[in-house]
PDB file of N, CA and C in Angstrom:
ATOM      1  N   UNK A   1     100.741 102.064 121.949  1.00  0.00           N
ATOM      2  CA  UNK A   1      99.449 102.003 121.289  1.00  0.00           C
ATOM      3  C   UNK A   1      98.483 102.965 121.980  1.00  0.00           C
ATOM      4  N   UNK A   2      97.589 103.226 121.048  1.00  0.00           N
ATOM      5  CA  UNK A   2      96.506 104.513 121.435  1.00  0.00           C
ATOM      6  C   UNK A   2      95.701 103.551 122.662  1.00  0.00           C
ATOM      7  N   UNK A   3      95.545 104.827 123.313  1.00  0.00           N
ATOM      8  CA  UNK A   3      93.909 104.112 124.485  1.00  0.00           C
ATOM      9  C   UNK A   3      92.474 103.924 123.197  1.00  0.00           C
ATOM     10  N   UNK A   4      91.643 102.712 123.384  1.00  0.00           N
ATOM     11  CA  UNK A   4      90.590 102.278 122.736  1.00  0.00           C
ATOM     12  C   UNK A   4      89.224 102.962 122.879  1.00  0.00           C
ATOM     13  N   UNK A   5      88.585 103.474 122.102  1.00  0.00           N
ATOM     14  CA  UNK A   5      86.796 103.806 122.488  1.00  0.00           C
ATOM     15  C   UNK A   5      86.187 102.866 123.113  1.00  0.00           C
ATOM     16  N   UNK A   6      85.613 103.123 123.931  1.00  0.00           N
ATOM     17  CA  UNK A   6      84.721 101.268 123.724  1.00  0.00           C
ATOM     18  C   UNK A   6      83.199 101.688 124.283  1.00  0.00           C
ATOM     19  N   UNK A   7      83.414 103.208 124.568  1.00  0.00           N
ATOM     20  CA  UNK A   7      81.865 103.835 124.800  1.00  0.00           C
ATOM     21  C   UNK A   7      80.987 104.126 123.550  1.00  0.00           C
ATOM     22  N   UNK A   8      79.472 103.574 123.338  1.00  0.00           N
ATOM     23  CA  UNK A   8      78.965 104.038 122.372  1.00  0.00           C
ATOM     24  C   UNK A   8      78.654 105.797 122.287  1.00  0.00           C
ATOM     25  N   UNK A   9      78.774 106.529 123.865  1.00  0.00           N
ATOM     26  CA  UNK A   9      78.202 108.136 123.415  1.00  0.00           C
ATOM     27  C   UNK A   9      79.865 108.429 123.007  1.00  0.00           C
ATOM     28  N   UNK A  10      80.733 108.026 122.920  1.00  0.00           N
ATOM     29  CA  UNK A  10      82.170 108.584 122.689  1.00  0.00           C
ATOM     30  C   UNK A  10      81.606 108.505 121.023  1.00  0.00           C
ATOM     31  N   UNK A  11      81.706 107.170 120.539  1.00  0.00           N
ATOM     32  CA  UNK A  11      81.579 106.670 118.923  1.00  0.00           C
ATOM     33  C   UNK A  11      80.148 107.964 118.584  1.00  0.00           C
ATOM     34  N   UNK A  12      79.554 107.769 119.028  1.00  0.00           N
ATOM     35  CA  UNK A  12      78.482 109.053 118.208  1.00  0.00           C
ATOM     36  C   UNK A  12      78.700 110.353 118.186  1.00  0.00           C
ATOM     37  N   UNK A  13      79.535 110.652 119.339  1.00  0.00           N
ATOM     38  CA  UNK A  13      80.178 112.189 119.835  1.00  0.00           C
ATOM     39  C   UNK A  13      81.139 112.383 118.655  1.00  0.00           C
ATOM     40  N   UNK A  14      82.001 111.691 118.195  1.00  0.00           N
ATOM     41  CA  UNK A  14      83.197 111.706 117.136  1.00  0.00           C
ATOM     42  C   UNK A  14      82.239 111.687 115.416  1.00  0.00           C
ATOM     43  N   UNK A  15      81.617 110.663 115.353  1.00  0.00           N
ATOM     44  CA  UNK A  15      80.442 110.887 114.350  1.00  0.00           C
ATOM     45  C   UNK A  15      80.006 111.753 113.793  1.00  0.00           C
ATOM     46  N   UNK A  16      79.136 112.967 114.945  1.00  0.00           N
ATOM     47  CA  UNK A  16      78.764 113.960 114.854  1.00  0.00           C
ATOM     48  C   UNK A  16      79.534 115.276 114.667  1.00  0.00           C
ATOM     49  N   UNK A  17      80.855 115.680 115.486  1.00  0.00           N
ATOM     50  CA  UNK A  17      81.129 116.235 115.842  1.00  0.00           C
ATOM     51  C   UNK A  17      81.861 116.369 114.801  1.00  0.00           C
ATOM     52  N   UNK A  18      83.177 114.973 114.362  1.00  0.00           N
ATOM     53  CA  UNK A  18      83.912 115.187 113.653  1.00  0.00           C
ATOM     54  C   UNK A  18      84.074 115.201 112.642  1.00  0.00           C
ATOM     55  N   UNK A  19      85.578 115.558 111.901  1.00  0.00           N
ATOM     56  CA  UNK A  19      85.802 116.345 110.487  1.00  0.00           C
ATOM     57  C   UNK A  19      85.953 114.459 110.115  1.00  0.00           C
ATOM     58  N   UNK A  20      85.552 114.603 108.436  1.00  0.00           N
ATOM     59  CA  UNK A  20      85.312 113.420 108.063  1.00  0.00           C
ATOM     60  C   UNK A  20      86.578 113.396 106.888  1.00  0.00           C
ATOM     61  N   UNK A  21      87.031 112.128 106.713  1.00  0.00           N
ATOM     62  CA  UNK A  21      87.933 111.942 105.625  1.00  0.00           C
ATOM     63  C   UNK A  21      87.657 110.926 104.957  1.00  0.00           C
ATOM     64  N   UNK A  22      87.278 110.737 103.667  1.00  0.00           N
ATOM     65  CA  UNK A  22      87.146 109.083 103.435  1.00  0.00           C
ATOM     66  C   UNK A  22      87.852 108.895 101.842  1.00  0.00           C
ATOM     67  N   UNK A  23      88.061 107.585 101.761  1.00  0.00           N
ATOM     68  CA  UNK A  23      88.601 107.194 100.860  1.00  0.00           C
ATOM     69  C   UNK A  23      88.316 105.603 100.039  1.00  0.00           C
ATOM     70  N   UNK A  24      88.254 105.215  98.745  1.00  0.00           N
ATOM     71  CA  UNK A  24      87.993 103.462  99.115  1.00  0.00           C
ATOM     72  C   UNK A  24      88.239 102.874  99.823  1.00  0.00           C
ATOM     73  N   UNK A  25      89.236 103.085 100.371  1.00  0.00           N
ATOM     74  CA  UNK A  25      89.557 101.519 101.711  1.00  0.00           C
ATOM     75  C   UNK A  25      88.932 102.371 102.949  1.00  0.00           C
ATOM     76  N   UNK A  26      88.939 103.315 103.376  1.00  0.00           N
ATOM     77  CA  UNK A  26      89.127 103.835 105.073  1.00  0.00           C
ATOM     78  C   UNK A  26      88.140 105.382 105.027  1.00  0.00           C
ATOM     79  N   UNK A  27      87.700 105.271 106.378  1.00  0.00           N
ATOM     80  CA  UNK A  27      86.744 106.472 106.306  1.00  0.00           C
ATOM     81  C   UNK A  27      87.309 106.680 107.781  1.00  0.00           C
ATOM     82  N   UNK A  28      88.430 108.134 107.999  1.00  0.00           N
ATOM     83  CA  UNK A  28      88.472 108.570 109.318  1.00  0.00           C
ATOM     84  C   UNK A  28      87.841 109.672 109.763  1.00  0.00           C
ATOM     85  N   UNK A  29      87.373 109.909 111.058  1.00  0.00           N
ATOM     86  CA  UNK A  29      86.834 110.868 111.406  1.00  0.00           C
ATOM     87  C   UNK A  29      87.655 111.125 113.137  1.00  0.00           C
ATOM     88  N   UNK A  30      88.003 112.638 112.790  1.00  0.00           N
ATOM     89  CA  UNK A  30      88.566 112.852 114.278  1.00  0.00           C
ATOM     90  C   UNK A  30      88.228 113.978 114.506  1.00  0.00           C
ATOM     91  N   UNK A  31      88.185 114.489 115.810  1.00  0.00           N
ATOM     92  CA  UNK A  31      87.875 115.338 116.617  1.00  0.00           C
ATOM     93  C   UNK A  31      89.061 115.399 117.665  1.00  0.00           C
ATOM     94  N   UNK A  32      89.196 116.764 118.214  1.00  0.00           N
ATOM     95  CA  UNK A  32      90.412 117.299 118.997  1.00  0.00           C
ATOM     96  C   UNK A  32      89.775 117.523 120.045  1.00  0.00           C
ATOM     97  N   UNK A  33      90.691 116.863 121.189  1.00  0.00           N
ATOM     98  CA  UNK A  33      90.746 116.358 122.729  1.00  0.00           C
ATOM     99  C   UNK A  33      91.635 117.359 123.125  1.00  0.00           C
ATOM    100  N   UNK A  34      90.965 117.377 124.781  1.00  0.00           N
ATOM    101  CA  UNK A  34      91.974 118.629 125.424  1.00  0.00           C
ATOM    102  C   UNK A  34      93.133 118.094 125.852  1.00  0.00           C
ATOM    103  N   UNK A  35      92.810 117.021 126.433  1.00  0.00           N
ATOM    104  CA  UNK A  35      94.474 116.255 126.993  1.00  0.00           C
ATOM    105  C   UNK A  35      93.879 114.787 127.010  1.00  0.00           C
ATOM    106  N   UNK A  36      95.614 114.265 126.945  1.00  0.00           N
ATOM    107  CA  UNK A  36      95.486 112.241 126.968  1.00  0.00           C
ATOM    108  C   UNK A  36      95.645 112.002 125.958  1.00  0.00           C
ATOM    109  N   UNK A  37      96.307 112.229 125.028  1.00  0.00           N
ATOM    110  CA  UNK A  37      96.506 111.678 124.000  1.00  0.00           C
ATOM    111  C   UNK A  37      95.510 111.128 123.124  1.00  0.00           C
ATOM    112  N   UNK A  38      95.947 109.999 122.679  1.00  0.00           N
ATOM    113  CA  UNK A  38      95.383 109.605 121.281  1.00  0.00           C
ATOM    114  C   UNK A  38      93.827 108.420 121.886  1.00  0.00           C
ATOM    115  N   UNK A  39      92.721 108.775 121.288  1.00  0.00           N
ATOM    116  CA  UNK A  39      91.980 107.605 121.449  1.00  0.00           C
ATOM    117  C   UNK A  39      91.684 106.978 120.139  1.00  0.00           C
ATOM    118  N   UNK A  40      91.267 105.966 120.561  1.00  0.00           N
ATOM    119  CA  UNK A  40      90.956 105.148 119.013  1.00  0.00           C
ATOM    120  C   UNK A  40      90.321 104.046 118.840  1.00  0.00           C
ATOM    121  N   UNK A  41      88.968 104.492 118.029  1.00  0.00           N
ATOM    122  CA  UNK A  41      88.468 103.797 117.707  1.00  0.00           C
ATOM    123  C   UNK A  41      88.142 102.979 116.384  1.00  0.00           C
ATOM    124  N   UNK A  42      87.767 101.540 116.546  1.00  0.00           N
ATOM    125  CA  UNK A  42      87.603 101.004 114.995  1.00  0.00           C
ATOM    126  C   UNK A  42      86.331 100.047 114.680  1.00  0.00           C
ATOM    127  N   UNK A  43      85.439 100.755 113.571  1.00  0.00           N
ATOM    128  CA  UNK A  43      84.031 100.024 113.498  1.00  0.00           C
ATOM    129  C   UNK A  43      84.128  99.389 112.402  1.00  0.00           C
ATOM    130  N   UNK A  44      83.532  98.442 111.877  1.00  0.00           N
ATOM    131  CA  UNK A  44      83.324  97.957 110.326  1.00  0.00           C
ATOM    132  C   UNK A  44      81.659  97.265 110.742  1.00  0.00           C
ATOM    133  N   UNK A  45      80.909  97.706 109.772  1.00  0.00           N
ATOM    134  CA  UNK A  45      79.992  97.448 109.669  1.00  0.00           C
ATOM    135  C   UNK A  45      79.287  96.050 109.170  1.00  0.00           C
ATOM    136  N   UNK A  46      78.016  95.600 109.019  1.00  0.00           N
ATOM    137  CA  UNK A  46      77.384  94.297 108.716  1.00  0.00           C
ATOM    138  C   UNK A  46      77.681  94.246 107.333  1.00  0.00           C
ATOM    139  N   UNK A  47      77.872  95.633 106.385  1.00  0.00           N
ATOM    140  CA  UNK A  47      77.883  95.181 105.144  1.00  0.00           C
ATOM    141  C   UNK A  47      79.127  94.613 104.326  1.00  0.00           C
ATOM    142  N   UNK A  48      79.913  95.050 105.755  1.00  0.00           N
ATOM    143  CA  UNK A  48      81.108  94.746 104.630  1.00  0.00           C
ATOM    144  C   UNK A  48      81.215  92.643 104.581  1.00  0.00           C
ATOM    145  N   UNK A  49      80.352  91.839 105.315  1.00  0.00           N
ATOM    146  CA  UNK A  49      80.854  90.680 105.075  1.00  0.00           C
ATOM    147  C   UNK A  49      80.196  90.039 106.535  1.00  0.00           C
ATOM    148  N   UNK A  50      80.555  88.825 106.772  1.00  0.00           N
ATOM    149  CA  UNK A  50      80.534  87.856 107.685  1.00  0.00           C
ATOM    150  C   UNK A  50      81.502  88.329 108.986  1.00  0.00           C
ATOM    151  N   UNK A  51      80.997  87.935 110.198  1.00  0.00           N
ATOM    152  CA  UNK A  51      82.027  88.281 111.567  1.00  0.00           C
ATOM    153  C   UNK A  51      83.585  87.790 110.777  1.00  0.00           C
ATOM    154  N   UNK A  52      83.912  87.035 110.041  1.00  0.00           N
ATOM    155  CA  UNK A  52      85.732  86.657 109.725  1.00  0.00           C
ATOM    156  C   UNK A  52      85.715  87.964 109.028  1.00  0.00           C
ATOM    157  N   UNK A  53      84.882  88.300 108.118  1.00  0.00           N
ATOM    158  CA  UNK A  53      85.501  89.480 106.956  1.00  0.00           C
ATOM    159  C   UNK A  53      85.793  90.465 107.741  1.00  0.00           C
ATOM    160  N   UNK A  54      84.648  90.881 108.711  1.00  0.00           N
ATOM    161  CA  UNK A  54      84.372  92.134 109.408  1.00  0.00           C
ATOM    162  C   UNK A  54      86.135  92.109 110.809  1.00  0.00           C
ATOM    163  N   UNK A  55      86.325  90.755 111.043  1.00  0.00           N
ATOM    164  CA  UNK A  55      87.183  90.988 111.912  1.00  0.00           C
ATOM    165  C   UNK A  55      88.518  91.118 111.089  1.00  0.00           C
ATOM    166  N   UNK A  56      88.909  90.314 109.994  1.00  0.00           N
ATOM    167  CA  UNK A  56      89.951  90.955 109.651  1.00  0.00           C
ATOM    168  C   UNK A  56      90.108  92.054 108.495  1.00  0.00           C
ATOM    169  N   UNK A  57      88.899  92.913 108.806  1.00  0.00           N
ATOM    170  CA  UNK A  57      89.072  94.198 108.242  1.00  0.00           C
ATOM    171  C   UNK A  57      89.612  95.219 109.642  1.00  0.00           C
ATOM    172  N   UNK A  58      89.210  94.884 110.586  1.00  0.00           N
ATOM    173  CA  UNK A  58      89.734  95.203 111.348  1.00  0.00           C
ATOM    174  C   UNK A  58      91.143  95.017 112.413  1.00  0.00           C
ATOM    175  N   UNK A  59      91.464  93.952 111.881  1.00  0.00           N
ATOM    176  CA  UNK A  59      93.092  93.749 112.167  1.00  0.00           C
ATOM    177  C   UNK A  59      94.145  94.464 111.566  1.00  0.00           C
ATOM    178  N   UNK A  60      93.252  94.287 109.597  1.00  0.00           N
ATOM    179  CA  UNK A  60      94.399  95.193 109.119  1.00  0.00           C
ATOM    180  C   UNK A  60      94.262  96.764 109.129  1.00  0.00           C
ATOM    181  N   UNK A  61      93.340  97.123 110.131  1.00  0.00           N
ATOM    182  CA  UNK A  61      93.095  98.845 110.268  1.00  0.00           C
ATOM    183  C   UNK A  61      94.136  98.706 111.345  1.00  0.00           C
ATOM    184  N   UNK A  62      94.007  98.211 112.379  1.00  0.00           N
ATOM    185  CA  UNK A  62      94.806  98.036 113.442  1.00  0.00           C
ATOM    186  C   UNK A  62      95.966  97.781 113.176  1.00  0.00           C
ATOM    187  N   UNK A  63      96.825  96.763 112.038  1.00  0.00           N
ATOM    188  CA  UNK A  63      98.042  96.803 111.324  1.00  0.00           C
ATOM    189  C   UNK A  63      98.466  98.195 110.805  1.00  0.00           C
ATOM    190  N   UNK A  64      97.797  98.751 110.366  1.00  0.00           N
ATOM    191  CA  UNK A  64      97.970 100.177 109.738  1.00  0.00           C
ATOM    192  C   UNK A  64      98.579 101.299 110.388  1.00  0.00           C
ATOM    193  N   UNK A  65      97.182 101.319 111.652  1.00  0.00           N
ATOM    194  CA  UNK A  65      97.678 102.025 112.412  1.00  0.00           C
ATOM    195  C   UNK A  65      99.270 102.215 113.137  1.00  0.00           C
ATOM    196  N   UNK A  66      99.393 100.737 113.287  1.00  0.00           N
ATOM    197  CA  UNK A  66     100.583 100.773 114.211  1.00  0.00           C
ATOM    198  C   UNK A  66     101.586 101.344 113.006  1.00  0.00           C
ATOM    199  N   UNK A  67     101.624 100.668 111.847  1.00  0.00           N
ATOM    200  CA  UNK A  67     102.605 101.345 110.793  1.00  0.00           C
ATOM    201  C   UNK A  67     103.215 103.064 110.906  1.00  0.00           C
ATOM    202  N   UNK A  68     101.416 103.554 111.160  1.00  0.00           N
ATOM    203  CA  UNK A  68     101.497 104.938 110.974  1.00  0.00           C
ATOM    204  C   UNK A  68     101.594 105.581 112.276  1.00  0.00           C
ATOM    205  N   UNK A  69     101.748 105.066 113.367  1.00  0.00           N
ATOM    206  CA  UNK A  69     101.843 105.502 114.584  1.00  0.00           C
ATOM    207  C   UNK A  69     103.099 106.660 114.780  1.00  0.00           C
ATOM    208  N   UNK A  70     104.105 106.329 114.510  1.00  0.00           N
ATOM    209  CA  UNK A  70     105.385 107.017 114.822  1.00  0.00           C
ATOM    210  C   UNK A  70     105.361 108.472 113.892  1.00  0.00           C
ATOM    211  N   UNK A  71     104.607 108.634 112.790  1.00  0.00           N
ATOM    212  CA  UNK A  71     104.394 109.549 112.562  1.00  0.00           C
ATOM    213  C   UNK A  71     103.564 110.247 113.112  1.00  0.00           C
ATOM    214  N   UNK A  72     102.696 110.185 113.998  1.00  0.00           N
ATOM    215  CA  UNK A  72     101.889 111.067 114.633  1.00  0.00           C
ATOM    216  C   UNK A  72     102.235 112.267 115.009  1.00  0.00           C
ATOM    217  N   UNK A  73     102.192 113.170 115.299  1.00  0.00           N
ATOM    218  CA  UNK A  73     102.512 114.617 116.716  1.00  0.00           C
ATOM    219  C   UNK A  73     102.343 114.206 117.390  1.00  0.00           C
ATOM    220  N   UNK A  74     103.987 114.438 118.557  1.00  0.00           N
ATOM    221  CA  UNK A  74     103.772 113.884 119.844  1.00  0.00           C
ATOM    222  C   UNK A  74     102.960 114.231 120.894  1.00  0.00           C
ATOM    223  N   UNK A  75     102.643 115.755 120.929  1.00  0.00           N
ATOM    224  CA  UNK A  75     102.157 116.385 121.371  1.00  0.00           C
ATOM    225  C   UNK A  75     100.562 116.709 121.403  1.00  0.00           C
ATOM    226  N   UNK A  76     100.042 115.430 120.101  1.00  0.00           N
ATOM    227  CA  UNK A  76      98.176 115.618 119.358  1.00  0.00           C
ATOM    228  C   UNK A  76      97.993 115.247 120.317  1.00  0.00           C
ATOM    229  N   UNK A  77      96.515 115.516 120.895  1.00  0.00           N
ATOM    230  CA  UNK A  77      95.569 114.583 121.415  1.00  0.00           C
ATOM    231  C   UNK A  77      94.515 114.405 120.436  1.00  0.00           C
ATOM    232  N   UNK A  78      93.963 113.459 120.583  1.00  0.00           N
ATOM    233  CA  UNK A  78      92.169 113.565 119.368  1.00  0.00           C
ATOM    234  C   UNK A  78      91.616 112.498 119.763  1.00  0.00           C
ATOM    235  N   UNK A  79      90.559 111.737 119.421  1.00  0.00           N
ATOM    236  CA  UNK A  79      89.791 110.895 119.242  1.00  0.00           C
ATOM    237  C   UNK A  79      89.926 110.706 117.843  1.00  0.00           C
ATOM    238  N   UNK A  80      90.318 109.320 117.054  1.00  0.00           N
ATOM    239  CA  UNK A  80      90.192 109.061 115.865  1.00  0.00           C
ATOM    240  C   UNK A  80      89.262 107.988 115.695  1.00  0.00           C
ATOM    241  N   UNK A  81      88.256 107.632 115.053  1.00  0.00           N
ATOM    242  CA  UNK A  81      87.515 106.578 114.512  1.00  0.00           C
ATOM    243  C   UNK A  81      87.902 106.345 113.153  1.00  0.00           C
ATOM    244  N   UNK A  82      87.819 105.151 112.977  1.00  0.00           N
ATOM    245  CA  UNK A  82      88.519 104.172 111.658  1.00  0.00           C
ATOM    246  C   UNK A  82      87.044 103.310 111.409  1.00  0.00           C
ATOM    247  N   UNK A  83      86.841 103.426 109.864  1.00  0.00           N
ATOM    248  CA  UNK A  83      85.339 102.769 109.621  1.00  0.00           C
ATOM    249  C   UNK A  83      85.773 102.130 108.481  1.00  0.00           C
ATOM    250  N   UNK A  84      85.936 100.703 108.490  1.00  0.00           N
ATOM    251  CA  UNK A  84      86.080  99.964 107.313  1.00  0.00           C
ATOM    252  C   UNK A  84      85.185  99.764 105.846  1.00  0.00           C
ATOM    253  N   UNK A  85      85.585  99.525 104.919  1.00  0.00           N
ATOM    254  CA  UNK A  85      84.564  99.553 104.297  1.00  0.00           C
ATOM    255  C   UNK A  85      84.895  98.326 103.549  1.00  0.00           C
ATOM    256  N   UNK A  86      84.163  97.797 102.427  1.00  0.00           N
ATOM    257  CA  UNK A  86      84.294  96.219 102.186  1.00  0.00           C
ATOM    258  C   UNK A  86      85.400  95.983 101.517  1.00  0.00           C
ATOM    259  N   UNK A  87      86.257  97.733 100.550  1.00  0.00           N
ATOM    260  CA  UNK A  87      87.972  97.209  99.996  1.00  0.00           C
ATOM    261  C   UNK A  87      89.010  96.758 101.289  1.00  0.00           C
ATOM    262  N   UNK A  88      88.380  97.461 102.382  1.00  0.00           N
ATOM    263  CA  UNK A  88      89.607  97.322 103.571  1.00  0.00           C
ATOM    264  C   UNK A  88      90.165  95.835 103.661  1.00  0.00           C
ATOM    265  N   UNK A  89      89.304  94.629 104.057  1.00  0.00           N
ATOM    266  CA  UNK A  89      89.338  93.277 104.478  1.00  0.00           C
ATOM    267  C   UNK A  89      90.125  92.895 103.335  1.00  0.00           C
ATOM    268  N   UNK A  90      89.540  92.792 102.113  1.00  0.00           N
ATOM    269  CA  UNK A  90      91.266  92.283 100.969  1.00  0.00           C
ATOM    270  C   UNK A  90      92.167  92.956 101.009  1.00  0.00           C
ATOM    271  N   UNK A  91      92.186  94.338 101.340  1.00  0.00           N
ATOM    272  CA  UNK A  91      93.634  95.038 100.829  1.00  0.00           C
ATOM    273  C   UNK A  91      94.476  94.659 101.636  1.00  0.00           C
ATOM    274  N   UNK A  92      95.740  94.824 101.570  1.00  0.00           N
ATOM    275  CA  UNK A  92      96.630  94.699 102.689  1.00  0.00           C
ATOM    276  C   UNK A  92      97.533  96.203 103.372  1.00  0.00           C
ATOM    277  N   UNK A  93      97.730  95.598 104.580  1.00  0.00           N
ATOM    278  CA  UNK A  93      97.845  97.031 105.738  1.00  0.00           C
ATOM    279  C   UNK A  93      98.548  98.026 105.322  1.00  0.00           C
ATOM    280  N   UNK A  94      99.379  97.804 104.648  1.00  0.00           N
ATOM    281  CA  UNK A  94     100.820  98.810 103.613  1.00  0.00           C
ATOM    282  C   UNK A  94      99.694 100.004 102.714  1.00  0.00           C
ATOM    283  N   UNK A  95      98.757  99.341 102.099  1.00  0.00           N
ATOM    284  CA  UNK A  95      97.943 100.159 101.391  1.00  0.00           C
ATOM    285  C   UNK A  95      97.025 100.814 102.615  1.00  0.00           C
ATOM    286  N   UNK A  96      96.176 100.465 103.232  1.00  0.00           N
ATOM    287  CA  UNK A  96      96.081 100.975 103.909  1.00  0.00           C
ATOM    288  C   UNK A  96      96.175 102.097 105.086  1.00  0.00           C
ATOM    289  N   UNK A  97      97.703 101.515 105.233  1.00  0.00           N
ATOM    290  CA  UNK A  97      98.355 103.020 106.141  1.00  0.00           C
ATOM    291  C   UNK A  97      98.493 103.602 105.068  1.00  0.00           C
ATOM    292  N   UNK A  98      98.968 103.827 103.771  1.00  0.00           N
ATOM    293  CA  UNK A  98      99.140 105.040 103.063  1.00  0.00           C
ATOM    294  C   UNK A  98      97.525 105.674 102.984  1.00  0.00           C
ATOM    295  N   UNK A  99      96.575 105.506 102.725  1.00  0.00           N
ATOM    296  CA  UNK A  99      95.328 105.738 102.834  1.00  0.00           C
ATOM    297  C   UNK A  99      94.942 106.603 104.441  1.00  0.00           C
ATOM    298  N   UNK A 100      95.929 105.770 105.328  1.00  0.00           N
ATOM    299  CA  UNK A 100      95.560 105.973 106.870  1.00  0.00           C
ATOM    300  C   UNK A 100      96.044 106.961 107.030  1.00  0.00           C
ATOM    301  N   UNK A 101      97.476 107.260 106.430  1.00  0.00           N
ATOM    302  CA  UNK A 101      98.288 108.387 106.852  1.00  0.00           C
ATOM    303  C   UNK A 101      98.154 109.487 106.231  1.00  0.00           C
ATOM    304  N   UNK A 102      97.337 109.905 105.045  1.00  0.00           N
ATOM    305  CA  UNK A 102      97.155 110.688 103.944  1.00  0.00           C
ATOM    306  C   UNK A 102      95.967 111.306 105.096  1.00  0.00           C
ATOM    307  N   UNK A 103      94.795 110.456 105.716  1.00  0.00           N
ATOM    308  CA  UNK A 103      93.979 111.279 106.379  1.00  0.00           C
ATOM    309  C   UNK A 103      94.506 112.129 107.666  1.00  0.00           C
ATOM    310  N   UNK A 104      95.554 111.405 107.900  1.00  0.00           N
ATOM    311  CA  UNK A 104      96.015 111.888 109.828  1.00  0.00           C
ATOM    312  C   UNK A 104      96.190 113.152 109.549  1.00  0.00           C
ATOM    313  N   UNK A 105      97.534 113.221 108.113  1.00  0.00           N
ATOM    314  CA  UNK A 105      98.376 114.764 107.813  1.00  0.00           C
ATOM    315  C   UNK A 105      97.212 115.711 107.447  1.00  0.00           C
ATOM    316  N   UNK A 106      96.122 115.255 106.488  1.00  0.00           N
ATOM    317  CA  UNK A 106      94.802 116.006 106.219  1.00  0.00           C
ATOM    318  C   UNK A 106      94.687 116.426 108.088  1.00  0.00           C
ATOM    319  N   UNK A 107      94.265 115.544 108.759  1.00  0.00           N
ATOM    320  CA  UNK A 107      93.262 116.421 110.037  1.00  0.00           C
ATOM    321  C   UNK A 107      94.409 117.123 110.839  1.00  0.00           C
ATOM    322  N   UNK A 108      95.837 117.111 110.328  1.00  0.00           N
ATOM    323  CA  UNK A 108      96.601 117.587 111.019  1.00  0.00           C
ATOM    324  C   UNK A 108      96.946 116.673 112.361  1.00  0.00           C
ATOM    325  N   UNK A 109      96.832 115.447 112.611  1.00  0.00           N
ATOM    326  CA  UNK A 109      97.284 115.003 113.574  1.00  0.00           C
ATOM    327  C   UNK A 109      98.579 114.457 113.648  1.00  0.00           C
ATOM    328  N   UNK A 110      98.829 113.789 112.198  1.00  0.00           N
ATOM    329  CA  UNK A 110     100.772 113.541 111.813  1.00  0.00           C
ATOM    330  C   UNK A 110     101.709 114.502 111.069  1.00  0.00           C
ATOM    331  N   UNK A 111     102.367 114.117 111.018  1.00  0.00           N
ATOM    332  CA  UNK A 111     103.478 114.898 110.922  1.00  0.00           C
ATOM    333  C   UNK A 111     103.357 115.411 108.678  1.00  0.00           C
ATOM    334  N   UNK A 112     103.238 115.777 108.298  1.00  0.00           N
ATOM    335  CA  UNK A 112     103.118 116.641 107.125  1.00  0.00           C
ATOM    336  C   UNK A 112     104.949 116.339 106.538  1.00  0.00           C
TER     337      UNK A 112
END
């Protein structure tokens, strides 16, 4: 599993900086790291629901991910942020990683 963000100037640095992808369920944004591999972060906001909605919108980003992990480049490093939005919490993780993985091959971080 990726190392976690858990700094807020990291989350605004990736924000700003990075290339944006979004879609109904998932909005990624990554930016390219010099070394260390993969970081990763995951926000869902107040609108999408109540702390239960908001947390398991974020389990199944985190389900996703792991789905789509093995496709990565072994060799990427980046910072990825994952931003839920209110389809994420019903859908389930299968839809999701296809959503998840459609952005990675876009920023070039998985495998095409």
């Amino acid at each position: 599993m990726a190392e976690r963000i858990k700094q807020n100037h990291l989350f605004r640095m990736v924000y700003s900086r990075g290339k944006c992808f979004a879609s109904p369920l998932l909005v990624t944004y990554v930016v390219p790291r010099r070394s260390g591999g993969i970081q990763l972060g995951i926000t869902s906001g107040k609108k999408i629901g109540n702390a239960v909605t908001r947390n398991r919108a974020r389990r199944v980003i985190r389900a996703a991910f792991r789905a789509c992990e093995k496709e990565l480049n072994p060799d990427c490093s980046a910072f990825i942020v994952f931003v839920a939005r209110t389809r994420t919490a019903p859908a389930k993780s299968t839809d999701v990683a296809k959503a998840m993985l459609q952005h990675l091959k876009d920023a070039g971080v998985a495998r095409s």
